[in-house]
Protein backbone atom coordinates (compact mmCIF):
# COMPACT_ATOMS: atom_id res chain seq x y z
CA UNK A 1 117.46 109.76 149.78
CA UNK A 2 116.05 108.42 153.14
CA UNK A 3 114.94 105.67 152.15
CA UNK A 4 118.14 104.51 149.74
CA UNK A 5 120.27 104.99 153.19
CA UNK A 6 118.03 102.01 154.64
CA UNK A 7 119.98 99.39 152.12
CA UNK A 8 122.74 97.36 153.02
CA UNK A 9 126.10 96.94 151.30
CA UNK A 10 125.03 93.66 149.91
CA UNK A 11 121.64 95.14 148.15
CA UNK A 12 123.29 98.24 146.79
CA UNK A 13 125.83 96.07 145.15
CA UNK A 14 123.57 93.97 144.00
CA UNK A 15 121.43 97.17 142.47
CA UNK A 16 124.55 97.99 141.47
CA UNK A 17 125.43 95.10 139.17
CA UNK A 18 121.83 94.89 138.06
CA UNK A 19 121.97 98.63 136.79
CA UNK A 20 125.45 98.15 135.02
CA UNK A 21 124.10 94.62 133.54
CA UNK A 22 126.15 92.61 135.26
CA UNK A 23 122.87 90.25 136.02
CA UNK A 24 121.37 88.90 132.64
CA UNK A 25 117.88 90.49 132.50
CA UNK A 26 114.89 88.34 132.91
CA UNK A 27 112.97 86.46 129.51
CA UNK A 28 109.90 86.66 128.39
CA UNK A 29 106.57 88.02 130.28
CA UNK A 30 107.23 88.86 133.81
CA UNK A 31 104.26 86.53 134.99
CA UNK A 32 104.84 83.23 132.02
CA UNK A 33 101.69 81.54 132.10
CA UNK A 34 103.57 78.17 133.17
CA UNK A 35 104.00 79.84 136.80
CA UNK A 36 100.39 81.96 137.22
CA UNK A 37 98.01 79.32 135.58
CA UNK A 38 96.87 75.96 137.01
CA UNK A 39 94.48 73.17 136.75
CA UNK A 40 92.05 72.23 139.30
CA UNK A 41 92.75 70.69 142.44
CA UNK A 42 93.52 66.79 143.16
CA UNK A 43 90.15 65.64 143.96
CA UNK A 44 91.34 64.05 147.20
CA UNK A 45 94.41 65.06 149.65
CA UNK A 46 97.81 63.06 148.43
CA UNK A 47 98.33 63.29 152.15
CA UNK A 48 96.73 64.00 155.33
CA UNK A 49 96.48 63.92 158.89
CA UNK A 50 94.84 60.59 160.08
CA UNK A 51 92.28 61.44 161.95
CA UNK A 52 93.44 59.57 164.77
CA UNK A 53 95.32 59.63 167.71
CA UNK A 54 98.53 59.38 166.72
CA UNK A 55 100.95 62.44 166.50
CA UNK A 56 99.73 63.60 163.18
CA UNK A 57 96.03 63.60 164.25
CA UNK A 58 96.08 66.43 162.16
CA UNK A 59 99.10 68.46 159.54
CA UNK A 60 99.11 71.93 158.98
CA UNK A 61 101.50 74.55 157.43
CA UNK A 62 104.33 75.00 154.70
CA UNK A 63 105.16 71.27 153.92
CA UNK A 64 108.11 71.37 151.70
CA UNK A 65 108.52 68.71 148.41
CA UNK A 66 111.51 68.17 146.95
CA UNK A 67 112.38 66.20 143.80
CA UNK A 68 115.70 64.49 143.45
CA UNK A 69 116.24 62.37 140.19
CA UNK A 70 113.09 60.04 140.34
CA UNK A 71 112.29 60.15 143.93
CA UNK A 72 110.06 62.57 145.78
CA UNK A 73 110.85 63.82 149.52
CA UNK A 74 108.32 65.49 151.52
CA UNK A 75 108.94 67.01 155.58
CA UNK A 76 105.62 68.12 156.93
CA UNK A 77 104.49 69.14 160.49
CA UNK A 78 101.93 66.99 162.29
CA UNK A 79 100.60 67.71 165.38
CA UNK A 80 97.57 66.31 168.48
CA UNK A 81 96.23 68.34 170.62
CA UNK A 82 95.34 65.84 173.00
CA UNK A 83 98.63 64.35 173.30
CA UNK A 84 100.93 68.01 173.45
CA UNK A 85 100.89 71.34 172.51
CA UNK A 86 103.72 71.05 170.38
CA UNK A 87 104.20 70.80 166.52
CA UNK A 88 106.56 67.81 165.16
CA UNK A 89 108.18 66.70 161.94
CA UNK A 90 107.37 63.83 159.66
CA UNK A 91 108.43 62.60 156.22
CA UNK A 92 107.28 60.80 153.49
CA UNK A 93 108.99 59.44 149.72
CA UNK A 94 106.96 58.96 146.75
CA UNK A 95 107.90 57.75 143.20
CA UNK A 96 106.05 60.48 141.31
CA UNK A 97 105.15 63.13 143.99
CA UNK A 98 101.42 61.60 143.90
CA UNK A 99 101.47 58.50 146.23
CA UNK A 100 103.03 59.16 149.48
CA UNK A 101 104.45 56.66 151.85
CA UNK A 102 104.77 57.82 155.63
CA UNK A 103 108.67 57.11 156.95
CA UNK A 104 108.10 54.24 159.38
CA UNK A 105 110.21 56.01 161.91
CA UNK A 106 108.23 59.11 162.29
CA UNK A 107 108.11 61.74 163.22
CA UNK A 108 111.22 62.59 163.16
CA UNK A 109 111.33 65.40 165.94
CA UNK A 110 110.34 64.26 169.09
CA UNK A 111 110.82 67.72 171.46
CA UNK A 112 111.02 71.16 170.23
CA UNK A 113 108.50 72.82 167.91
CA UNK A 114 109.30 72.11 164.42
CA UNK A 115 106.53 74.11 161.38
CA UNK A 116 106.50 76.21 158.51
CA UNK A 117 109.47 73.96 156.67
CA UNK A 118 111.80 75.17 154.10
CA UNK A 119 114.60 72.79 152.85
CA UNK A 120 117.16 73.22 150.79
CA UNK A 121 120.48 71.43 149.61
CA UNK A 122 123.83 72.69 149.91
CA UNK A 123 127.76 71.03 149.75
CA UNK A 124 126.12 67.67 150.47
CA UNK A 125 123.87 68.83 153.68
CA UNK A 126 120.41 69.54 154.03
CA UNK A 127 119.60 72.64 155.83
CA UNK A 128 115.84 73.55 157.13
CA UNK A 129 114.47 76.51 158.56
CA UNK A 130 111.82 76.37 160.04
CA UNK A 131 109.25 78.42 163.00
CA UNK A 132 109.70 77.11 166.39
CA UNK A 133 107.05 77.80 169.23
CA UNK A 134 106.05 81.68 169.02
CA UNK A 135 107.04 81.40 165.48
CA UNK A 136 110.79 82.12 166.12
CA UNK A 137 112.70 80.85 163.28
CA UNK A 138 115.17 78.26 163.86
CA UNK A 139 117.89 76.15 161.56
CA UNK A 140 118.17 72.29 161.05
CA UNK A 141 120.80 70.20 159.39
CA UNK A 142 120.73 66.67 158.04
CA UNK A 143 123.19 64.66 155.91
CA UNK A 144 120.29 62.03 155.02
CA UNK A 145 116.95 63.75 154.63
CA UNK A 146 115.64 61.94 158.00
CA UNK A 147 118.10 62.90 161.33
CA UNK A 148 118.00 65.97 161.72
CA UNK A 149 120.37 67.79 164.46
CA UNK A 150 118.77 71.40 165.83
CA UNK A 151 121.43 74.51 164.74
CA UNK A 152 119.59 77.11 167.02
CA UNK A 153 117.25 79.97 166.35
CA UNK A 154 118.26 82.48 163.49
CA UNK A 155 120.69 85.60 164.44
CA UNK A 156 118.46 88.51 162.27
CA UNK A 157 120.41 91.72 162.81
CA UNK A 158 118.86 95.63 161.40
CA UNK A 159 121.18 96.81 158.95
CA UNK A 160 123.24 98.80 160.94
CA UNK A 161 124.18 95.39 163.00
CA UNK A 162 122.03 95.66 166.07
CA UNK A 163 119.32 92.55 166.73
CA UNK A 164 116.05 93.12 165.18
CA UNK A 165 113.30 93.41 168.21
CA UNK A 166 112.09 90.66 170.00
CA UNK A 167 108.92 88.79 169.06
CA UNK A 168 107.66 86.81 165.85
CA UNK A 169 110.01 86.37 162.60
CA UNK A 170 107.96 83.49 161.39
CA UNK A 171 107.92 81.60 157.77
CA UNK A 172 111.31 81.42 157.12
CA UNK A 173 112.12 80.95 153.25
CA UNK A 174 115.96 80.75 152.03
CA UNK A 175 117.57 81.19 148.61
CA UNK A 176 120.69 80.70 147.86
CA UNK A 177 122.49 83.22 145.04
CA UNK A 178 126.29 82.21 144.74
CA UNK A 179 127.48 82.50 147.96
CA UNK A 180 125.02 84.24 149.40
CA UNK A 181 122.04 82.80 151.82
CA UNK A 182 118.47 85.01 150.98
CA UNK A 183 116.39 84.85 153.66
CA UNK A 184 112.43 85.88 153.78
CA UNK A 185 110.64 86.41 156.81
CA UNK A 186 107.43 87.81 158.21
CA UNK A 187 107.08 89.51 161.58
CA UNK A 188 103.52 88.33 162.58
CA UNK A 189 102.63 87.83 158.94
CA UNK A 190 102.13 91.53 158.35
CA UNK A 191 105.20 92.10 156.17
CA UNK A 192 108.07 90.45 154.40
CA UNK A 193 111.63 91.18 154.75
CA UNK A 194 114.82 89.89 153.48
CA UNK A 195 117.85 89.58 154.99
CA UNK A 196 121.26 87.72 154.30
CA UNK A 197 124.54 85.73 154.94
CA UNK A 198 127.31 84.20 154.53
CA UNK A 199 128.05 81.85 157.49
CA UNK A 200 124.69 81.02 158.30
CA UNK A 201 125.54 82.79 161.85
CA UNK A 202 124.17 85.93 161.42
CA UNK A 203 121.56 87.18 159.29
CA UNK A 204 121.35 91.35 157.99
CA UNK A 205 118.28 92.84 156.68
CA UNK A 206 119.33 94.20 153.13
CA UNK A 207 116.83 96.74 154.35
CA UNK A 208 114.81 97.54 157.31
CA UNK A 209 111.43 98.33 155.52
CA UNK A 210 109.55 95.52 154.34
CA UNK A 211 110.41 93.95 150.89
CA UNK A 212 106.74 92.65 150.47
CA UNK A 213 104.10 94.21 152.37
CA UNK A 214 100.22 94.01 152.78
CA UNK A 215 97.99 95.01 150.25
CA UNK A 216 96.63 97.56 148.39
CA UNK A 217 94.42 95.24 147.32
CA UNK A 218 91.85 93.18 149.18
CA UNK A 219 93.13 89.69 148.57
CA UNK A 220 96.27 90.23 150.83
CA UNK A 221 95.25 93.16 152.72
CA UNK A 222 95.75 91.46 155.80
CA UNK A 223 98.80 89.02 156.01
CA UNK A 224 101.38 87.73 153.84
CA UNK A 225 104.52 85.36 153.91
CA UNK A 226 106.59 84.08 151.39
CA UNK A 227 106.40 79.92 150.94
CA UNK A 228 109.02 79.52 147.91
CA UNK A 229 111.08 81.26 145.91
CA UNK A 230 112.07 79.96 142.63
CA UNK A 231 114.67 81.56 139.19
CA UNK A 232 113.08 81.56 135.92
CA UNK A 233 113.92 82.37 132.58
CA UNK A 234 116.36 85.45 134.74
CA UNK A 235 113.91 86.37 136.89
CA UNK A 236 112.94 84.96 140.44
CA UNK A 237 109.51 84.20 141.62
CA UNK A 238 108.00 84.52 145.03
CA UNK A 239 104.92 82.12 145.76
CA UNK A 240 102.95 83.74 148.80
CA UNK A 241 100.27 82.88 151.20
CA UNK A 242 97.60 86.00 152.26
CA UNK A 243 94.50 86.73 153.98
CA UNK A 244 92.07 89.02 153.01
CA UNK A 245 90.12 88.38 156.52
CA UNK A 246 91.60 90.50 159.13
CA UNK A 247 90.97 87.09 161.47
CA UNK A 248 93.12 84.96 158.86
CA UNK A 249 90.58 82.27 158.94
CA UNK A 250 91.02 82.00 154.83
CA UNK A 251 93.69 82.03 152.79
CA UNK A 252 95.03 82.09 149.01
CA UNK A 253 97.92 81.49 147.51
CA UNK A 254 100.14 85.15 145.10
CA UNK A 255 103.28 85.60 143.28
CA UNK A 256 105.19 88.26 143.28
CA UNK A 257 108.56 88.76 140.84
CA UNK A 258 111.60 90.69 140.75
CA UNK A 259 114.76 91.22 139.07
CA UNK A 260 116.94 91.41 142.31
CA UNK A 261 115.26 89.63 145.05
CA UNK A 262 115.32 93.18 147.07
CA UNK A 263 112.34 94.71 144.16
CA UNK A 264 109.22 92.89 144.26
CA UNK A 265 106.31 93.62 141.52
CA UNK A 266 103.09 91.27 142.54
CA UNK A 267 101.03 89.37 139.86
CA UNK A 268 97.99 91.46 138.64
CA UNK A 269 96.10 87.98 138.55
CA UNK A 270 96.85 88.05 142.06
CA UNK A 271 95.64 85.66 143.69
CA UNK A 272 96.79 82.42 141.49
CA UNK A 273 95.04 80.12 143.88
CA UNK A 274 91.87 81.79 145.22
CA UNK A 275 90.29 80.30 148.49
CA UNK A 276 88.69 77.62 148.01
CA UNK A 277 85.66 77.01 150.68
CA UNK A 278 85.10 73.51 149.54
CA UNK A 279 89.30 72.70 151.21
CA UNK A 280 89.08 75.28 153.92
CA UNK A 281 91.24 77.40 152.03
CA UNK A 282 94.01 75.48 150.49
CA UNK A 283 97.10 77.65 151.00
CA UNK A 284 101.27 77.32 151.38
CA UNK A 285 101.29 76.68 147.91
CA UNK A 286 104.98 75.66 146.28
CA UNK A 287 105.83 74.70 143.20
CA UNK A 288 107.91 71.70 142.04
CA UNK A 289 108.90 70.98 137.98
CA UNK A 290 107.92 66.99 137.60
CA UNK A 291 110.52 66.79 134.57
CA UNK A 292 107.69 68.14 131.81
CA UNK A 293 105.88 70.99 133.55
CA UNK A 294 105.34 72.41 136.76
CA UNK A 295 103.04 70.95 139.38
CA UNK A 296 101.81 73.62 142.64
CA UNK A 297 101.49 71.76 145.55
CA UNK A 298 99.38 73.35 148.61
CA UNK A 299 100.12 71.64 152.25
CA UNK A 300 97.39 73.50 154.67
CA UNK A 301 95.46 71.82 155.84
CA UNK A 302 96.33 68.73 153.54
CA UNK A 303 98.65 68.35 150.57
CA UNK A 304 97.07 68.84 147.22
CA UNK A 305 98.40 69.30 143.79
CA UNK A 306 97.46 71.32 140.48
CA UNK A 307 99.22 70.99 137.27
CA UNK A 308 100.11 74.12 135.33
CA UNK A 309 97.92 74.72 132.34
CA UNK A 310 100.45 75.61 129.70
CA UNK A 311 104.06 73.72 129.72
């Protein structure tokens, strides 16, 4: 009974509707083979830091694609040591999500700390979220992919109203369900937790304990934050980054499903995209359907993409 008092009006009704049927159930196998099974890696980045000094010396993080009709939008943060200590945002188009073309006026952020991207598209806008300098999660809007105009860090609030405590709530990944704005977040990338809203204002855990935590198992025993979630066939999908090196110094990409967004059951083939030494550990991994099949795209520490195996 404890730990049922820890939901929020908006996840109990949602239970709620889910237990009466009022949400179709999910088709098919929990874990289709179309989301758990790819190809190999692109032999060679699709993009990449240059290696020089400009402001993307070097890219790192969640990069987010985005298909729309037959072009291909991708926001990705690019950062120099030498020249700041900051973290800044760039874009690039392609015609089939394979080519990339850098945005002539980049980057497109020239103070703040802008990382860890999530876009999505809503009434016309763009809205990103995205970590800001000690991964604080903040909120972006742009009518045009490419100005974007700062909204302010993200309001999280416990469930009974009060501010969640200070520090990190980092990787910031929204869904939006009706009328309703999902958000994930990790607190130092030892747990997930959701929260919601309605005026993109405030934001209230559906619950206080984490909706995705570490392990049992070794592959994400020590960190994990959600990169993407996606609806199929009734169900929605979590893609995951995790660390099974208590230093984080590798990383893999997990999925996780549920039939509520608040219930999360992780993939036994856990992890979907193992570390691979050859890339550094190729992580961040979202997916994105290229009008025939889905294609998983990784971003850290340069943007790669698999096909999956089965359509």
């Amino acid at each position: 009974m404890r730990r049922l008092l820890a939901w929020s009006v908006p996840a109990l009704a949602l239970l709620a509707l889910t237990a009466a049927g009022g949400q179709p159930p999910g088709q098919g196998p929990e874990f289709p083979p179309e989301l758990v099974s790819f190809g190999p890696p692109s032999p060679q980045p699709l993009l990449a830091g240059t290696g020089t000094d400009t402001w993307d010396r070097r890219i790192r993080e969640r990069g987010w694609i985005m298909r729309e009709g037959d072009q291909w939008h991708l926001w990705y943060t690019g950062y120099n040591d030498a020249r700041s200590d900051s973290k800044f945002l760039g874009y690039a188009t392609s015609p089939d999500g394979l080519t990339w073309t850098r945005y002539p006026g980049n980057p497109l952020t020239t103070t703040g700390w802008v990382e860890d991207v999530c876009v999505v598209r809503h009434g016309g806008m763009y809205y990103m979220f995205a970590e800001g300098r000690d991964d604080v999660a903040h909120m972006l809007a742009s009518e045009d992919r490419v100005h974007w105009t700062e909204r302010g860090s993200l309001d999280i609030r416990r469930v009974d109203g009060q501010p969640i405590a200070p520090g990190p709530r980092g990787t910031p990944t929204v869904w939006i369900e009706g009328e309703v704005w999902w958000l994930f977040y990790e607190r130092g990338d030892s747990a997930i937790y959701a929260a919601t809203s309605r005026d993109l204002r405030t934001w209230t855990n559906v619950t206080d304990e984490p909706v995705i935590a570490r392990g049992p198992d070794a592959y994400d025993r020590f960190a994990v934050a959600v990169n993407q979630i996606v609806k199929y066939q009734g169900r929605y999908y979590a893609y995951y980054h995790a660390s099974a090196l208590p230093d984080w110094a590798e990383w893999s990409t997990c999925v996780a499903v549920s039939d509520d967004l608040v219930r999360w059951k992780k993939y036994p083939g856990n992890p979907v995209l193992p570390v691979n030494p050859a890339m550094r550990g190729a992580s961040s991994g979202t997916v994105v359907h290229d009008g025939a099949r889905y294609r998983l795209y990784t971003t850290h520490p340069d943007v790669r993409v698999y096909y999956a195996r089965t359509r």
